[in-house]
C-alpha atoms as a PDB file:
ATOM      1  CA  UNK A   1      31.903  -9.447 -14.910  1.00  0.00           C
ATOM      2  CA  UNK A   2      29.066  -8.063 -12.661  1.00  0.00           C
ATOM      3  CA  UNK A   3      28.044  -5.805 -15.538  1.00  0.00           C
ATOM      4  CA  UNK A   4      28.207  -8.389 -18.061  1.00  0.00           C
ATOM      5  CA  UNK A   5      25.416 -10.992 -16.156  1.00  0.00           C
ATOM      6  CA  UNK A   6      23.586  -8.127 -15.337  1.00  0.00           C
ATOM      7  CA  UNK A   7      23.287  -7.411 -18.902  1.00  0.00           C
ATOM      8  CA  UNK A   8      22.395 -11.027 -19.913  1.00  0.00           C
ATOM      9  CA  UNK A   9      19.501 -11.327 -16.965  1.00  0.00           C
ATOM     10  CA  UNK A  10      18.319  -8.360 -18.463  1.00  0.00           C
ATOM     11  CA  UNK A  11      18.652  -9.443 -21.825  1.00  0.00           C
ATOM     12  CA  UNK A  12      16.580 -12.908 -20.508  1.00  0.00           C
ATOM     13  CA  UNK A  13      14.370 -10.815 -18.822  1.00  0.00           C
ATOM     14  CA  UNK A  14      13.149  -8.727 -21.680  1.00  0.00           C
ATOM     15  CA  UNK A  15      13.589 -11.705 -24.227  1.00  0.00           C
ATOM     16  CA  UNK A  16      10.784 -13.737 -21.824  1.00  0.00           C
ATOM     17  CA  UNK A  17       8.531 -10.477 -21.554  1.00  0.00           C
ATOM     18  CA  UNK A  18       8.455 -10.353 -25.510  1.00  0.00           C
ATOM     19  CA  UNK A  19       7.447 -13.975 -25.579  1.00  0.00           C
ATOM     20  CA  UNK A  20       4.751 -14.116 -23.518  1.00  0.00           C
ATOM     21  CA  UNK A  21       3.343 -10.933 -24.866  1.00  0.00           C
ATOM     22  CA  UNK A  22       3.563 -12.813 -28.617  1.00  0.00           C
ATOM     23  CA  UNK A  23       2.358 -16.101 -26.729  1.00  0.00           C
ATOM     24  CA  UNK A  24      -0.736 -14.184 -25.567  1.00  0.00           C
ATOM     25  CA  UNK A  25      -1.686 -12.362 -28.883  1.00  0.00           C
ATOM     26  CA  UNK A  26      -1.645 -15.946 -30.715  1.00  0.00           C
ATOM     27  CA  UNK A  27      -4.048 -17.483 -28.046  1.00  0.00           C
ATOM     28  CA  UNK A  28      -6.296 -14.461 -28.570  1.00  0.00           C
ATOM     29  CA  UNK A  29      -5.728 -14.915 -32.686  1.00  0.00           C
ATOM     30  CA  UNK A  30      -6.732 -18.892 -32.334  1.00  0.00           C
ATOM     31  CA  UNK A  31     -10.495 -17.724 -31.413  1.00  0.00           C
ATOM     32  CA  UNK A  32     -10.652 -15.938 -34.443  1.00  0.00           C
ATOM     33  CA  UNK A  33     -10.839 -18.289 -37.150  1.00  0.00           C
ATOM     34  CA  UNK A  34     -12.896 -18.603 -40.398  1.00  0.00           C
ATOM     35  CA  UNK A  35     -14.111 -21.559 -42.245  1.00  0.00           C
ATOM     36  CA  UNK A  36     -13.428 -20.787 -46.649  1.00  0.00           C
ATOM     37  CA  UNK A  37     -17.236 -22.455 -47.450  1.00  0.00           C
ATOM     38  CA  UNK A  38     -17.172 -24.023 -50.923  1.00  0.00           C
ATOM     39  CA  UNK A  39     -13.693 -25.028 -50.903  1.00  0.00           C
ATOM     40  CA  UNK A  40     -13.423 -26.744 -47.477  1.00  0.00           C
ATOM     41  CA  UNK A  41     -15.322 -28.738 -45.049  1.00  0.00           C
ATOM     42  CA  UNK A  42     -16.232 -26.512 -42.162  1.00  0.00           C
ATOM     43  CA  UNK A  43     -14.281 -28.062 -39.694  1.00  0.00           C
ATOM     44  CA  UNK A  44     -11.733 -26.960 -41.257  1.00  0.00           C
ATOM     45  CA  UNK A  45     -10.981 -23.378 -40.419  1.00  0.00           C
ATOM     46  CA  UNK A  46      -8.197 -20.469 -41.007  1.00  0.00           C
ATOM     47  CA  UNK A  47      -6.535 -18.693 -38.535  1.00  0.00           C
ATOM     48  CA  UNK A  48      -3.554 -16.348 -38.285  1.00  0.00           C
ATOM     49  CA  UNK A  49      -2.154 -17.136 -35.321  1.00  0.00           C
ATOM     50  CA  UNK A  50       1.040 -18.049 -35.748  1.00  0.00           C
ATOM     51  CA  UNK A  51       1.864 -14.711 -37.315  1.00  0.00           C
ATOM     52  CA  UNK A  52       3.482 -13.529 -34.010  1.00  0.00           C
ATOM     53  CA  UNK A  53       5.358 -16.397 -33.497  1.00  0.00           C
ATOM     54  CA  UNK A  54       6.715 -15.836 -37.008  1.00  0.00           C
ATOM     55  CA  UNK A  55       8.089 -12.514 -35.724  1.00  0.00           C
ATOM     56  CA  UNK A  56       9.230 -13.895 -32.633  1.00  0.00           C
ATOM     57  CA  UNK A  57      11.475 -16.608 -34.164  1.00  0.00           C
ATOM     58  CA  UNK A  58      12.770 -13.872 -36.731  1.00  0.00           C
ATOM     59  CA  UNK A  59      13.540 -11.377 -34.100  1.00  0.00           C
ATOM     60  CA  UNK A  60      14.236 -13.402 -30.986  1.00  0.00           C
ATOM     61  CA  UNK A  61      15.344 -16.804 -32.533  1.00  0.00           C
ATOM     62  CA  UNK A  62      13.677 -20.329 -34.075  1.00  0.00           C
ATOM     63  CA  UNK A  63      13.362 -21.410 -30.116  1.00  0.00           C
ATOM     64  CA  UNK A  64      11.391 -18.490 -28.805  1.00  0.00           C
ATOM     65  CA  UNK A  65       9.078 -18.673 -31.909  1.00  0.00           C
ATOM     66  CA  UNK A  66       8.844 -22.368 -30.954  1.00  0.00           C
ATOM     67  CA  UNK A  67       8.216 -21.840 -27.644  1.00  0.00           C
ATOM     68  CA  UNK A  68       5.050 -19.179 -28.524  1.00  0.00           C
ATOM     69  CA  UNK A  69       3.595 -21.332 -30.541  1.00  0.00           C
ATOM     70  CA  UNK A  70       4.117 -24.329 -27.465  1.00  0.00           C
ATOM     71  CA  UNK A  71       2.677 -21.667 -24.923  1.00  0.00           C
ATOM     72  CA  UNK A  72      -0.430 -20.754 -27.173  1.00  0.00           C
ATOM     73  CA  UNK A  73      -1.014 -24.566 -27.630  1.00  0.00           C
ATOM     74  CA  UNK A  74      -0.862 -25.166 -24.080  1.00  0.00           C
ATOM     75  CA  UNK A  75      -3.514 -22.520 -23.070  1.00  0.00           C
ATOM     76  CA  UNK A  76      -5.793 -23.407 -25.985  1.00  0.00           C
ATOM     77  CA  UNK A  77      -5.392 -27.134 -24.419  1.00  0.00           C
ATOM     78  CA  UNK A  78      -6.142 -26.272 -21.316  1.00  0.00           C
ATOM     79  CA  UNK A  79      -9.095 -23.363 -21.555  1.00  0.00           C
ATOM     80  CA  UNK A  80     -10.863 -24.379 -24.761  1.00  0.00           C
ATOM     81  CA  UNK A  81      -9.704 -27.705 -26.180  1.00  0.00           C
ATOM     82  CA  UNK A  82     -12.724 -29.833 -28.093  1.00  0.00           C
ATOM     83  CA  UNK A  83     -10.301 -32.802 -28.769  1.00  0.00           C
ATOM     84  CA  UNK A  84      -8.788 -33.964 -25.462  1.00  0.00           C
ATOM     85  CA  UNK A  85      -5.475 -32.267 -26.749  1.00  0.00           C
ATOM     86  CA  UNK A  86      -4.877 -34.039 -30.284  1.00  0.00           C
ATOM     87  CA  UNK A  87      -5.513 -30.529 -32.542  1.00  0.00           C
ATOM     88  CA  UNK A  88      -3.164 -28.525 -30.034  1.00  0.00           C
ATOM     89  CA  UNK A  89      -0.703 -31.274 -30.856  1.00  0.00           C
ATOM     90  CA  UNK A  90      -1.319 -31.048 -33.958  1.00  0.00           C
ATOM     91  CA  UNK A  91      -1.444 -27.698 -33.972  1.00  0.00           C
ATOM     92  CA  UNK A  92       1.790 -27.394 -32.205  1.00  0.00           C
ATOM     93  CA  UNK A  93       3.487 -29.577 -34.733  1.00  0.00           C
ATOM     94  CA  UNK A  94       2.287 -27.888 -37.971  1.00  0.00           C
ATOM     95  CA  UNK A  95       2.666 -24.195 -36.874  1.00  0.00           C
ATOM     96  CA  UNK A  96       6.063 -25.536 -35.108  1.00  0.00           C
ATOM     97  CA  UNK A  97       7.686 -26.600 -38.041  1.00  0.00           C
ATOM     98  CA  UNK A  98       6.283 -23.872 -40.320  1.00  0.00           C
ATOM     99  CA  UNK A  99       7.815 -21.124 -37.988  1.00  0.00           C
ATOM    100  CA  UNK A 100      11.224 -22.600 -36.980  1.00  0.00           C
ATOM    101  CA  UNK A 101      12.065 -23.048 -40.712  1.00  0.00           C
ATOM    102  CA  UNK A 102      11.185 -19.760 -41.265  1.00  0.00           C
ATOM    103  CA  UNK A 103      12.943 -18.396 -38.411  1.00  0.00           C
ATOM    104  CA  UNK A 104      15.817 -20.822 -39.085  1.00  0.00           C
ATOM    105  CA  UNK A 105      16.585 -19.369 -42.933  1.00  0.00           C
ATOM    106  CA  UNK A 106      15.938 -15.837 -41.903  1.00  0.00           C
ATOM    107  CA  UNK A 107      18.829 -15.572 -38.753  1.00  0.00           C
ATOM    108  CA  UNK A 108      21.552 -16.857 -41.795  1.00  0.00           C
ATOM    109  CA  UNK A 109      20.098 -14.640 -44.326  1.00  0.00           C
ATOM    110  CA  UNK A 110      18.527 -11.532 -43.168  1.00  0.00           C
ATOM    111  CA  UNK A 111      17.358 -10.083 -46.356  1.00  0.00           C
ATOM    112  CA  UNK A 112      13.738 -10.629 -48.436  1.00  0.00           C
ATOM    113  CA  UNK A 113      15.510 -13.420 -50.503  1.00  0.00           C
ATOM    114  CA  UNK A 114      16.367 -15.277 -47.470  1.00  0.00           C
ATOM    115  CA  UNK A 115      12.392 -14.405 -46.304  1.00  0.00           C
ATOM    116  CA  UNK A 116      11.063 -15.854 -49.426  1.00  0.00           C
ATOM    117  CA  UNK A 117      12.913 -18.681 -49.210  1.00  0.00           C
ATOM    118  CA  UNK A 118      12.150 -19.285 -45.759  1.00  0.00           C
ATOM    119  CA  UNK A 119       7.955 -19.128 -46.658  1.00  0.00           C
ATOM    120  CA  UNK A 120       8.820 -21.671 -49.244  1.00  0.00           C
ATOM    121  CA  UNK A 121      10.595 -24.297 -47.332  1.00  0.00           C
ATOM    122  CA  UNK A 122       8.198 -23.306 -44.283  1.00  0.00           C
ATOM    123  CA  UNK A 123       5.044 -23.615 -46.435  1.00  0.00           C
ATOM    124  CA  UNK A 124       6.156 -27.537 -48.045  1.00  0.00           C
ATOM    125  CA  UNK A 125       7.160 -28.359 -44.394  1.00  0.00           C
ATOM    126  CA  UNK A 126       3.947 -27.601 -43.011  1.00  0.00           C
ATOM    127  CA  UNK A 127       1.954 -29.323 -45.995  1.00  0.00           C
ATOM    128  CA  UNK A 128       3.927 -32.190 -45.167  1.00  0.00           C
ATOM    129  CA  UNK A 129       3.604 -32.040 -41.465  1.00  0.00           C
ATOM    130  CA  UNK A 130      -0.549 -31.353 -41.875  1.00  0.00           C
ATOM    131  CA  UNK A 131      -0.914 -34.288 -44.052  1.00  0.00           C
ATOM    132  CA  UNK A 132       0.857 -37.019 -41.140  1.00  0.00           C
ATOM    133  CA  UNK A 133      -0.731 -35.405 -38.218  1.00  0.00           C
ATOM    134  CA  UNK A 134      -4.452 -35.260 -39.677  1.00  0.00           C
ATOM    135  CA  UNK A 135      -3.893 -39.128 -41.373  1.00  0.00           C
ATOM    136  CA  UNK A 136      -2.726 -40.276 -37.872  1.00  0.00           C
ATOM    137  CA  UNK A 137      -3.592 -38.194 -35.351  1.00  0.00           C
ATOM    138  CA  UNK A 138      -6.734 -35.444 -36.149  1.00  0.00           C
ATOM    139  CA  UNK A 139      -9.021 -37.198 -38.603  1.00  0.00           C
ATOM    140  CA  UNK A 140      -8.770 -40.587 -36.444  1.00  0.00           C
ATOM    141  CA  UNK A 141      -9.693 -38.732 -33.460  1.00  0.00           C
ATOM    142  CA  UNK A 142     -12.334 -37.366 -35.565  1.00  0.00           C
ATOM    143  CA  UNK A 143     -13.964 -40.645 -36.603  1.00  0.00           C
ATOM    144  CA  UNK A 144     -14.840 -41.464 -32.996  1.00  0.00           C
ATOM    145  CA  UNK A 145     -17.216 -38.665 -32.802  1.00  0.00           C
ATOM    146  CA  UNK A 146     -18.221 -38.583 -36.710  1.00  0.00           C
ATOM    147  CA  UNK A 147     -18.059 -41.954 -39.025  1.00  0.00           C
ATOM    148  CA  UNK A 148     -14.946 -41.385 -41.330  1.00  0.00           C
ATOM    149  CA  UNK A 149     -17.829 -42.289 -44.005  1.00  0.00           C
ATOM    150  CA  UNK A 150     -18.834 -38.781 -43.118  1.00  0.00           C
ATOM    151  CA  UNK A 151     -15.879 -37.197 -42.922  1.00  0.00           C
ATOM    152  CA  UNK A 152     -15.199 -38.431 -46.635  1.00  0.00           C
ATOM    153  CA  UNK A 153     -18.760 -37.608 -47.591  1.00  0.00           C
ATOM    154  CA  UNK A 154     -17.967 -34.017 -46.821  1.00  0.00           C
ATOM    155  CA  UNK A 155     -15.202 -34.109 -49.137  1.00  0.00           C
ATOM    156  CA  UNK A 156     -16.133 -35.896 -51.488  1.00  0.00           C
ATOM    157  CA  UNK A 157     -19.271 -33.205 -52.303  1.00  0.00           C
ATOM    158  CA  UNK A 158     -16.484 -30.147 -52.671  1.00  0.00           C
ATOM    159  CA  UNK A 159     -14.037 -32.561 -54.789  1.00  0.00           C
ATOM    160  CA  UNK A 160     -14.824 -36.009 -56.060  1.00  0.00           C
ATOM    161  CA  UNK A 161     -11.586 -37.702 -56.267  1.00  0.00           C
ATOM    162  CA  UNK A 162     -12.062 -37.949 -52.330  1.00  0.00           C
ATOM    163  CA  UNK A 163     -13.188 -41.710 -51.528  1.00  0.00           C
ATOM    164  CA  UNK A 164     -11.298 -42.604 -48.341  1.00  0.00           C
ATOM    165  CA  UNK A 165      -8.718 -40.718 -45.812  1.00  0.00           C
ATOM    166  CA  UNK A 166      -5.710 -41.164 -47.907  1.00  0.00           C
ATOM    167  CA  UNK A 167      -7.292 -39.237 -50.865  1.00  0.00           C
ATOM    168  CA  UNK A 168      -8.820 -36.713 -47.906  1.00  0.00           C
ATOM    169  CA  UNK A 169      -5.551 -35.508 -47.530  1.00  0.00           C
ATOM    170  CA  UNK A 170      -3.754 -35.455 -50.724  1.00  0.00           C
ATOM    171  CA  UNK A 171      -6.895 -33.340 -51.883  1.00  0.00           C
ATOM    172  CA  UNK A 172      -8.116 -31.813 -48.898  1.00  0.00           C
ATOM    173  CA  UNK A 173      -5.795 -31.404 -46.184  1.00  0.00           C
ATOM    174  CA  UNK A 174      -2.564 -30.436 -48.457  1.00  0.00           C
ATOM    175  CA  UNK A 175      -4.207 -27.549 -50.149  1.00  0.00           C
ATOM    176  CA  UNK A 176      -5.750 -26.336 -47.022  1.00  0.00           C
ATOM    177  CA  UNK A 177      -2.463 -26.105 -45.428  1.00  0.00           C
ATOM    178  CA  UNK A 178      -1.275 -24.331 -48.587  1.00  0.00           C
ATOM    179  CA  UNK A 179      -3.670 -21.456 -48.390  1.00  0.00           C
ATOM    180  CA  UNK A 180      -3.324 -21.077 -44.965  1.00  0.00           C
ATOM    181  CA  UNK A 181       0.932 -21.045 -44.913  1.00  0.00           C
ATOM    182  CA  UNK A 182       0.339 -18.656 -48.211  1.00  0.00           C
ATOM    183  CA  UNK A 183      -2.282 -16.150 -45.936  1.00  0.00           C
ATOM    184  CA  UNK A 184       0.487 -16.546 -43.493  1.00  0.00           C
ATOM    185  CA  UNK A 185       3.276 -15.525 -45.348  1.00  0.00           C
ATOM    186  CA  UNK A 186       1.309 -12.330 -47.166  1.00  0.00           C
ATOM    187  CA  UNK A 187       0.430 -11.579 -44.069  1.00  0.00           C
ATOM    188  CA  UNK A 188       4.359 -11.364 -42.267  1.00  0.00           C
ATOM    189  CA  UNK A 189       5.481 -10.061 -45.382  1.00  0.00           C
ATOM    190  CA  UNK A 190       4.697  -6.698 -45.210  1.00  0.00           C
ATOM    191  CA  UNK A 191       5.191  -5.662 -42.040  1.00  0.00           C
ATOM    192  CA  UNK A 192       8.279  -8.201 -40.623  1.00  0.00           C
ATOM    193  CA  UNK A 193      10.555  -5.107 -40.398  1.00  0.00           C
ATOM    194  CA  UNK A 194       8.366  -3.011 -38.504  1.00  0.00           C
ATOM    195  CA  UNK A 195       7.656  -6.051 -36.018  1.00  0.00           C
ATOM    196  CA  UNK A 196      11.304  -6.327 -35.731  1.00  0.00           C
ATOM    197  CA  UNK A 197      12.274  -3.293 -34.870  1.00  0.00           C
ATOM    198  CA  UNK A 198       9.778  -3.174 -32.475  1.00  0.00           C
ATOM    199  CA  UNK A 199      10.635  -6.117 -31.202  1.00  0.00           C
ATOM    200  CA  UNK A 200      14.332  -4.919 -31.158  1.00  0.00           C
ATOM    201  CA  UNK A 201      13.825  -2.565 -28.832  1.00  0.00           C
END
């Protein structure tokens, strides 16, 4: 009995280490982010960081990959936040639901089928999720500091069937969420089974 919650402490103990190790390299990754000129406004920028909470939540579970993304979230709220905590939200929301469906599909079917099918589902869920938190939570927050004229105006130069927020996000928002679940996904793809064996051991 001694032996076998010995085991699980260490078990805990090493599953904790692992997250915050993954928690740390995504708060690093959400500094570096790129804007895609031409195709988006410049506010609205790429990043990878939810890679590693992709391989935590395949390796470690849907909850620990939750729980990295929460953690990165909460530092990026708390050290370098520009929007008195709405984007983390949203942030935490998006890249939440993106990596626990992911994670979710993978721990029943642990093969590249059950991967593929878990970027699918992942990537419509995080469209979805990116278009409700940016038409009620980002883009208002937005409009305090820059007239939602503006905000339009800056999509309506890259596409014209942009005229108010509604058509913002069917035209802007959806496909940026796209390409970035899609960069995601190549990204994990290749090198998921090297991440967790590593993260195995």
């Amino acid at each position: 009995m001694q032996q076998i919650i010995k085991k699980q402490r260490l078990m805990s103990t090493n599953t904790m280490t692992k997250v915050a190790i993954l928690s740390a390299i995504s708060y690093i990754l959400m500094f570096i982010s790129l804007p895609i000129p031409g195709i988006f406004p410049d506010f609205l920028k790429i990043d990878i960081s939810d890679v590693p909470a992709i391989f935590g939540g395949m390796s470690l579970g849907p909850i620990a990959g939750f729980i990295i993304v929460f953690i990165k979230n909460l530092f990026q709220a708390m050290t370098a936040s520009t929007t008195a905590w709405i984007g983390e939200i949203a942030n935490l929301l998006i890249g939440g639901s993106y990596v626990v469906i992911v994670s979710l599909i993978y721990r029943h079917k642990k093969d590249i089928k059950g991967l593929l099918i878990g970027f699918i589902l992942g990537t419509i869920a995080m469209i979805i999720v990116g278009c409700l938190t940016n038409y009620y939570m980002l883009l208002p927050f937005y409009a305090k500091v820059m007239p939602m004229e503006a905000i339009i105006s800056m999509g309506n130069i890259i596409n014209p069937r942009i005229t108010d927020l509604g058509s913002f996000v069917i035209w802007m928002i959806a496909p940026f969420n796209l390409v970035k679940a899609v960069l995601i996904s190549l990204i994990t793809l290749p090198l998921y089974k090297k991440m967790e064996v590593i993260l195995k051991k």
